[in-house]
C-alpha atoms as a PDB file:
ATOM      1  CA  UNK A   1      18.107  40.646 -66.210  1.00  0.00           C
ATOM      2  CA  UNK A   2      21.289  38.674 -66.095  1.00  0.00           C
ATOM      3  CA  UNK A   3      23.139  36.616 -63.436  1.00  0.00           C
ATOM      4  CA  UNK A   4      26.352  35.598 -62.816  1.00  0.00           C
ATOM      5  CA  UNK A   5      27.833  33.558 -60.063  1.00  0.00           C
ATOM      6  CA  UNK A   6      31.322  33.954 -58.274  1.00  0.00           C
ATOM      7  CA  UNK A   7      33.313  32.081 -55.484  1.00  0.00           C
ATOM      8  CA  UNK A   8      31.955  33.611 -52.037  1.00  0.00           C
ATOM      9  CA  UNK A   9      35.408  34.587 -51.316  1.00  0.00           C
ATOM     10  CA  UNK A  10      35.420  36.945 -54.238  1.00  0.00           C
ATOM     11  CA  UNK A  11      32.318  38.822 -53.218  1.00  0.00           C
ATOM     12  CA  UNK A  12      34.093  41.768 -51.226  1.00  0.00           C
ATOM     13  CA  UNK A  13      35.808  42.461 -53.873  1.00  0.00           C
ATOM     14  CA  UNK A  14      33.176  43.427 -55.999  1.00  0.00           C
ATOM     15  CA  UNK A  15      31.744  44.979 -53.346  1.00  0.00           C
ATOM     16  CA  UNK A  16      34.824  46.522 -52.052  1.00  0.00           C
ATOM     17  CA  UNK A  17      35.511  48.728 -49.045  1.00  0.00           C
ATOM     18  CA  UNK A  18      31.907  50.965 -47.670  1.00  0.00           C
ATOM     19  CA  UNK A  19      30.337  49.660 -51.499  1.00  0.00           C
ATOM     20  CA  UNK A  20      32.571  52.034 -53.340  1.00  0.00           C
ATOM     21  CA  UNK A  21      33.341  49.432 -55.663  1.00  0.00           C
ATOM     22  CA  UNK A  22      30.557  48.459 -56.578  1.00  0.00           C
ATOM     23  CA  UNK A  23      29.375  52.194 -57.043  1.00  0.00           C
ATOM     24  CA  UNK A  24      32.205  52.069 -59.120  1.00  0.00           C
ATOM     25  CA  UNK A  25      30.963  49.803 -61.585  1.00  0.00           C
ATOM     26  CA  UNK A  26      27.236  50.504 -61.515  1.00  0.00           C
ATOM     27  CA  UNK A  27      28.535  54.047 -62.421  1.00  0.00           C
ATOM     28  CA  UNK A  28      30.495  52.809 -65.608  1.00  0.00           C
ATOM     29  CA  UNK A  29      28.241  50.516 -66.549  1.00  0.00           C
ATOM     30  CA  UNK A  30      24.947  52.253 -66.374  1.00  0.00           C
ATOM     31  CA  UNK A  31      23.079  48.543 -64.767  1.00  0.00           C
ATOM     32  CA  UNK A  32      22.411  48.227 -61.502  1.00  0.00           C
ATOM     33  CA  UNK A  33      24.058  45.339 -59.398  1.00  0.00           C
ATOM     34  CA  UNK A  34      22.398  43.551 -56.691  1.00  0.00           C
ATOM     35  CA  UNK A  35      24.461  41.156 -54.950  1.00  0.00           C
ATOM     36  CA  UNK A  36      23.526  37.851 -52.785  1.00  0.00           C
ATOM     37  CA  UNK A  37      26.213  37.688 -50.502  1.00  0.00           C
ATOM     38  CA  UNK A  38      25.121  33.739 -49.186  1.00  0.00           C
ATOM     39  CA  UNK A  39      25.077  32.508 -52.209  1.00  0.00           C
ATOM     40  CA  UNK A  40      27.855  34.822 -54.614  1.00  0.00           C
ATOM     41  CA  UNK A  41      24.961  35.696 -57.167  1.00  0.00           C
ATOM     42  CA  UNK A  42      24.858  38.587 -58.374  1.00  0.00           C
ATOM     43  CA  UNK A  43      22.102  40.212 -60.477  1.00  0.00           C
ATOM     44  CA  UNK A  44      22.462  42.948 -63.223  1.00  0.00           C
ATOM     45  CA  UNK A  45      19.717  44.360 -64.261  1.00  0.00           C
ATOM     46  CA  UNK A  46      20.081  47.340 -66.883  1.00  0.00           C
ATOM     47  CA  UNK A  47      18.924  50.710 -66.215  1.00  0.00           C
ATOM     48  CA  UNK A  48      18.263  51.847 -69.709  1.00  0.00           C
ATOM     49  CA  UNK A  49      17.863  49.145 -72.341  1.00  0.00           C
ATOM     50  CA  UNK A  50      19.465  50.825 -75.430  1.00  0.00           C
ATOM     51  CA  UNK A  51      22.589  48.896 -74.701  1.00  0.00           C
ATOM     52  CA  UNK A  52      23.086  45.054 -74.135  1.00  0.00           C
ATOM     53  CA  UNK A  53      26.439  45.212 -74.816  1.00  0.00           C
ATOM     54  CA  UNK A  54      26.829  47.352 -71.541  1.00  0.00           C
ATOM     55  CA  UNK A  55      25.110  44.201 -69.935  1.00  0.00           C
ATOM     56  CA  UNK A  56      27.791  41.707 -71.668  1.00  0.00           C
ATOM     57  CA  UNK A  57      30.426  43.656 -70.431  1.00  0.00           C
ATOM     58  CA  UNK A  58      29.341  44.102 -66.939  1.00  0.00           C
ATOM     59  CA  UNK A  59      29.130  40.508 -66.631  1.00  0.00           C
ATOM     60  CA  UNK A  60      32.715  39.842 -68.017  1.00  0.00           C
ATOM     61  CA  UNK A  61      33.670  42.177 -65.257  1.00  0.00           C
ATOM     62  CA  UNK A  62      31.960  40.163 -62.328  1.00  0.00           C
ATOM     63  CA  UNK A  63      33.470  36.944 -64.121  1.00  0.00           C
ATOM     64  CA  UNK A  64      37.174  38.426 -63.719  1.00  0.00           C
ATOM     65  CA  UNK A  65      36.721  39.757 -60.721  1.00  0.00           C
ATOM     66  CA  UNK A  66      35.163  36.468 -59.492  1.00  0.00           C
ATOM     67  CA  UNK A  67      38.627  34.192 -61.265  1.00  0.00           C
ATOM     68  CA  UNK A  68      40.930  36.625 -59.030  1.00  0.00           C
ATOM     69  CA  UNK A  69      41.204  39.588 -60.805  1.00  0.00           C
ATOM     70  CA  UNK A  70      41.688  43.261 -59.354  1.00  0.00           C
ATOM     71  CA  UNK A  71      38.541  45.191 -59.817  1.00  0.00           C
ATOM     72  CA  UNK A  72      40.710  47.860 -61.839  1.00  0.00           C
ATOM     73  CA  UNK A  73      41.899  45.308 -64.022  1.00  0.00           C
ATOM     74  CA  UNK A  74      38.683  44.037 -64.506  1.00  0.00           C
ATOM     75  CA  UNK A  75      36.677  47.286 -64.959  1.00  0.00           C
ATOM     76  CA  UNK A  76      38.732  47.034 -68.143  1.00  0.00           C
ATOM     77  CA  UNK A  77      36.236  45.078 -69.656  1.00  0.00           C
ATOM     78  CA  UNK A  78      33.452  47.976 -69.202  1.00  0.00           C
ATOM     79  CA  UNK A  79      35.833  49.890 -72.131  1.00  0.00           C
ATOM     80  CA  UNK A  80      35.141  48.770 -75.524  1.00  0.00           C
ATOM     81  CA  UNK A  81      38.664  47.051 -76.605  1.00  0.00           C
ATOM     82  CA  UNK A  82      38.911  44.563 -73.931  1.00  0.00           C
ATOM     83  CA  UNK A  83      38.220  41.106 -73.770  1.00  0.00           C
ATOM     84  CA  UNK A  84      37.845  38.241 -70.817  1.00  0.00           C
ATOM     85  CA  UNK A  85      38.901  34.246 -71.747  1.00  0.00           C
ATOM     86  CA  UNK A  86      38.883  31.791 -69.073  1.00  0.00           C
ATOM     87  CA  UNK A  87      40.605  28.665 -69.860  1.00  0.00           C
ATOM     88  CA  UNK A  88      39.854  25.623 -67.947  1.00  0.00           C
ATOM     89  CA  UNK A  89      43.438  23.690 -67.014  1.00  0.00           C
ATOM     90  CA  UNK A  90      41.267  20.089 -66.634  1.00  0.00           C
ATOM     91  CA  UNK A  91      40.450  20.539 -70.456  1.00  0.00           C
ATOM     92  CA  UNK A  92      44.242  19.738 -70.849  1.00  0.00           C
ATOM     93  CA  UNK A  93      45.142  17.310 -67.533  1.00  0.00           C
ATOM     94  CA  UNK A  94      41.521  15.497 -66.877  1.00  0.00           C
ATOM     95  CA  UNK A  95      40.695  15.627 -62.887  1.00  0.00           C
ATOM     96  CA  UNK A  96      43.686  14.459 -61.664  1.00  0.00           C
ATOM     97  CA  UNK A  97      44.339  17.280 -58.775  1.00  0.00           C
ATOM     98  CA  UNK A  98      47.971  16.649 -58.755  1.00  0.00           C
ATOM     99  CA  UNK A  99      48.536  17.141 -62.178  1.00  0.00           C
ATOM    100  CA  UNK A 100      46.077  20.231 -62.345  1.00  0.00           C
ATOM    101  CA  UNK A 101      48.762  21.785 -59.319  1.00  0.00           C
ATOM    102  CA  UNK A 102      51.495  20.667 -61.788  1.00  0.00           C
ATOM    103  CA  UNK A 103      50.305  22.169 -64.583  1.00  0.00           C
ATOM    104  CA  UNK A 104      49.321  25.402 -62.863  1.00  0.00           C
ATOM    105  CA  UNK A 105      53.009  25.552 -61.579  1.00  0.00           C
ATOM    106  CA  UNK A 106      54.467  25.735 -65.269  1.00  0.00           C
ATOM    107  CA  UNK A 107      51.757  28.730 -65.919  1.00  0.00           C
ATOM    108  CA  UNK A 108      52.856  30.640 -62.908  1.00  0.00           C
ATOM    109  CA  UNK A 109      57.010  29.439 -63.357  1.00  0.00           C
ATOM    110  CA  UNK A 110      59.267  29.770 -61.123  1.00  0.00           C
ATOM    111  CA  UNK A 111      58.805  32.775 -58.853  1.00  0.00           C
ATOM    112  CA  UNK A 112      56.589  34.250 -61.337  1.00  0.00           C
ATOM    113  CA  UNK A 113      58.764  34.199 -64.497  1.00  0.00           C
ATOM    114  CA  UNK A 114      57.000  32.683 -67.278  1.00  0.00           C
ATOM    115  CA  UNK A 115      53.422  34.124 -66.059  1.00  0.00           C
ATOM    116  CA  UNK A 116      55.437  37.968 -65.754  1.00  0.00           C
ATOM    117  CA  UNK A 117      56.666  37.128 -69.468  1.00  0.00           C
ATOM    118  CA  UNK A 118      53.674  36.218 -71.216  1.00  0.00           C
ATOM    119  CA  UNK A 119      51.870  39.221 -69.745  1.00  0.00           C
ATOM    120  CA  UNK A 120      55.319  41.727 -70.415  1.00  0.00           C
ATOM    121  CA  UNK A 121      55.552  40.362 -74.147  1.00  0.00           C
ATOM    122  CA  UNK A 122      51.467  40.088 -75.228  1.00  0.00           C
ATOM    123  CA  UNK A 123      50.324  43.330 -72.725  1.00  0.00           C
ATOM    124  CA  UNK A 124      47.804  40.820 -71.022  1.00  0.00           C
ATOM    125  CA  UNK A 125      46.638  40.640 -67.810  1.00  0.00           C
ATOM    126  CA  UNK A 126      46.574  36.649 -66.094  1.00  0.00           C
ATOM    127  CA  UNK A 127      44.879  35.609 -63.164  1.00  0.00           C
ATOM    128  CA  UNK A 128      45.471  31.732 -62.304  1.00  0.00           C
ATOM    129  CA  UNK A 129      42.824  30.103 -59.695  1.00  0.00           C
ATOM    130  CA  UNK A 130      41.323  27.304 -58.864  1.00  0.00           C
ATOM    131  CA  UNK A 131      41.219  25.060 -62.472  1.00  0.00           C
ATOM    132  CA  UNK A 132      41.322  28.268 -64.683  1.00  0.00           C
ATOM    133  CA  UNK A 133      43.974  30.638 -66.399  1.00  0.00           C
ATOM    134  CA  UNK A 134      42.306  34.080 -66.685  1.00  0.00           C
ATOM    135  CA  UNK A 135      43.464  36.569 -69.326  1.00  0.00           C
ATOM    136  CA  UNK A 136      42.201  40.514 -69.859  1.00  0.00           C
ATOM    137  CA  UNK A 137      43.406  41.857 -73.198  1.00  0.00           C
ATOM    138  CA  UNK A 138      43.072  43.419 -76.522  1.00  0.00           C
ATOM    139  CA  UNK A 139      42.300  41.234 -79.268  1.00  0.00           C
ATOM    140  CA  UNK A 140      45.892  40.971 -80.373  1.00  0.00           C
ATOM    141  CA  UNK A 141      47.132  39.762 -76.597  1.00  0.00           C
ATOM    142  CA  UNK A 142      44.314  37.784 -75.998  1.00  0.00           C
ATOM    143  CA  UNK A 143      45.209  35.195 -78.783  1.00  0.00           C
ATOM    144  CA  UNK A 144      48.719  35.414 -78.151  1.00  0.00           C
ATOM    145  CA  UNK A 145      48.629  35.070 -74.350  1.00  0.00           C
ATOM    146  CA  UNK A 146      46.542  32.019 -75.136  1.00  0.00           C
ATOM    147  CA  UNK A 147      48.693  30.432 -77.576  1.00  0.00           C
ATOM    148  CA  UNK A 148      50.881  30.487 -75.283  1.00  0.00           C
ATOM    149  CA  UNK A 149      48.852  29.434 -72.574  1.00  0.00           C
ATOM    150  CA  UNK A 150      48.029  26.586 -74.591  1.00  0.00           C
ATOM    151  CA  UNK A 151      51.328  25.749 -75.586  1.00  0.00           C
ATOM    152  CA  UNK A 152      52.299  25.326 -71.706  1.00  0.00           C
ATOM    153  CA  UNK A 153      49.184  23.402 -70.828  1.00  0.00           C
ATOM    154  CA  UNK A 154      50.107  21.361 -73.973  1.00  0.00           C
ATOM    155  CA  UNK A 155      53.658  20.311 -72.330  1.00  0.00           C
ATOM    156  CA  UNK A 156      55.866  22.767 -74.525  1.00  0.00           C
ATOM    157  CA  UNK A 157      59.045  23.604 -73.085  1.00  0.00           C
ATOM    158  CA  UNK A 158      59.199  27.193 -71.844  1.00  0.00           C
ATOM    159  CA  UNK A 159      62.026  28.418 -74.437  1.00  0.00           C
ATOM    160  CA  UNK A 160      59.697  27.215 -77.069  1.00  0.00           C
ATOM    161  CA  UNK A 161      57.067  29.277 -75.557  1.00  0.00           C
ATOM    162  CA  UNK A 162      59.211  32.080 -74.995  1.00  0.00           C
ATOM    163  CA  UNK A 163      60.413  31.657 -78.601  1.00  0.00           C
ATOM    164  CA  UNK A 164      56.780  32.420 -79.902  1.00  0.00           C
ATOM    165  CA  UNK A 165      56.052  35.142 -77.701  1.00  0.00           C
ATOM    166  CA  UNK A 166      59.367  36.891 -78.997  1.00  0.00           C
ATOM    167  CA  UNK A 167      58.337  36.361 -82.681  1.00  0.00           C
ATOM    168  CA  UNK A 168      54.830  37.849 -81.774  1.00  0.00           C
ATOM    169  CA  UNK A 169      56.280  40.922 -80.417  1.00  0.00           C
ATOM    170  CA  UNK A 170      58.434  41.468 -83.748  1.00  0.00           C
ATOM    171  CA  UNK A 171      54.769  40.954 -85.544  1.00  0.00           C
ATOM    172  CA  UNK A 172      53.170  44.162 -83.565  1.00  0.00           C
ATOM    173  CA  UNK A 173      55.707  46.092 -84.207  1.00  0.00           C
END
């Protein structure tokens, strides 16, 4: 049996509208979820035990779905070529709230820009909240969308970012 917490305001999600959600993901995941709804716990407890890597995965899902992610994005994870990193902003700006909002502004960019470009040119999927950037990816994306991610939490300027992401795109192909 595994648990897993998540923000209380993320609980309907996983939940989502008359349980279908949830359904959802007890259904692709062969475990069933019980969910403490005071609290955001939820419990997984596998159905069959041939496969803890069903487990793993079903946790990664709650995880995503708990840093912001759409449960379709995150039912990714359930398939076998997807992967969940959070990384934590205050590893890179301490606790200083102002700078953590600072920092999370050059993530997102200006209207969206440089967060829409790292996902367009690594096929990622980012979800920024609270003191953590998100990402849903194949192996490939993953490491690029966290170079980069690292390289903006570093204090690169965005061109050089950009720059890196353009030179990993003429890698994959």
């Amino acid at each position: 049996m595994d648990y897993v917490k998540i923000p209380l305001s993320r609980v309907g999600a996983i939940i989502g509208p008359k349980g279908e959600t949830r359904k959802k993901i007890e259904e692709m995941s062969g475990c069933k979820i019980s969910i403490d709804s005071e609290e955001g716990i939820i419990e997984i407890k596998s159905k069959n035990n041939d496969d803890p890597l069903k487990n793993l995965q079903l946790i990664s899902t709650a995880k995503a779905i708990g840093r912001g992610f759409t449960p379709e994005k995150a039912m990714q994870l359930l398939e076998m070529d997807y992967y969940l990193e959070v990384v934590d902003i205050r590893d890179y700006v301490g606790r200083s709230k102002k700078r953590l909002a600072t920092i999370r502004g050059r993530i997102i960019g200006k209207a969206g820009k440089t967060r829409k470009i790292i996902e367009d040119m690594t096929g990622a999927d980012l979800a920024i909240q609270g003191h953590t950037v998100s990402v849903i990816s194949d192996l490939e994306g993953l490491e690029a969308a966290k170079v980069a991610i690292s390289m903006v939490l570093a204090g690169s300027e965005h061109g050089a970012v950009y720059k890196y992401l353009e030179s990993f795109r003429r890698r994959i192909r």
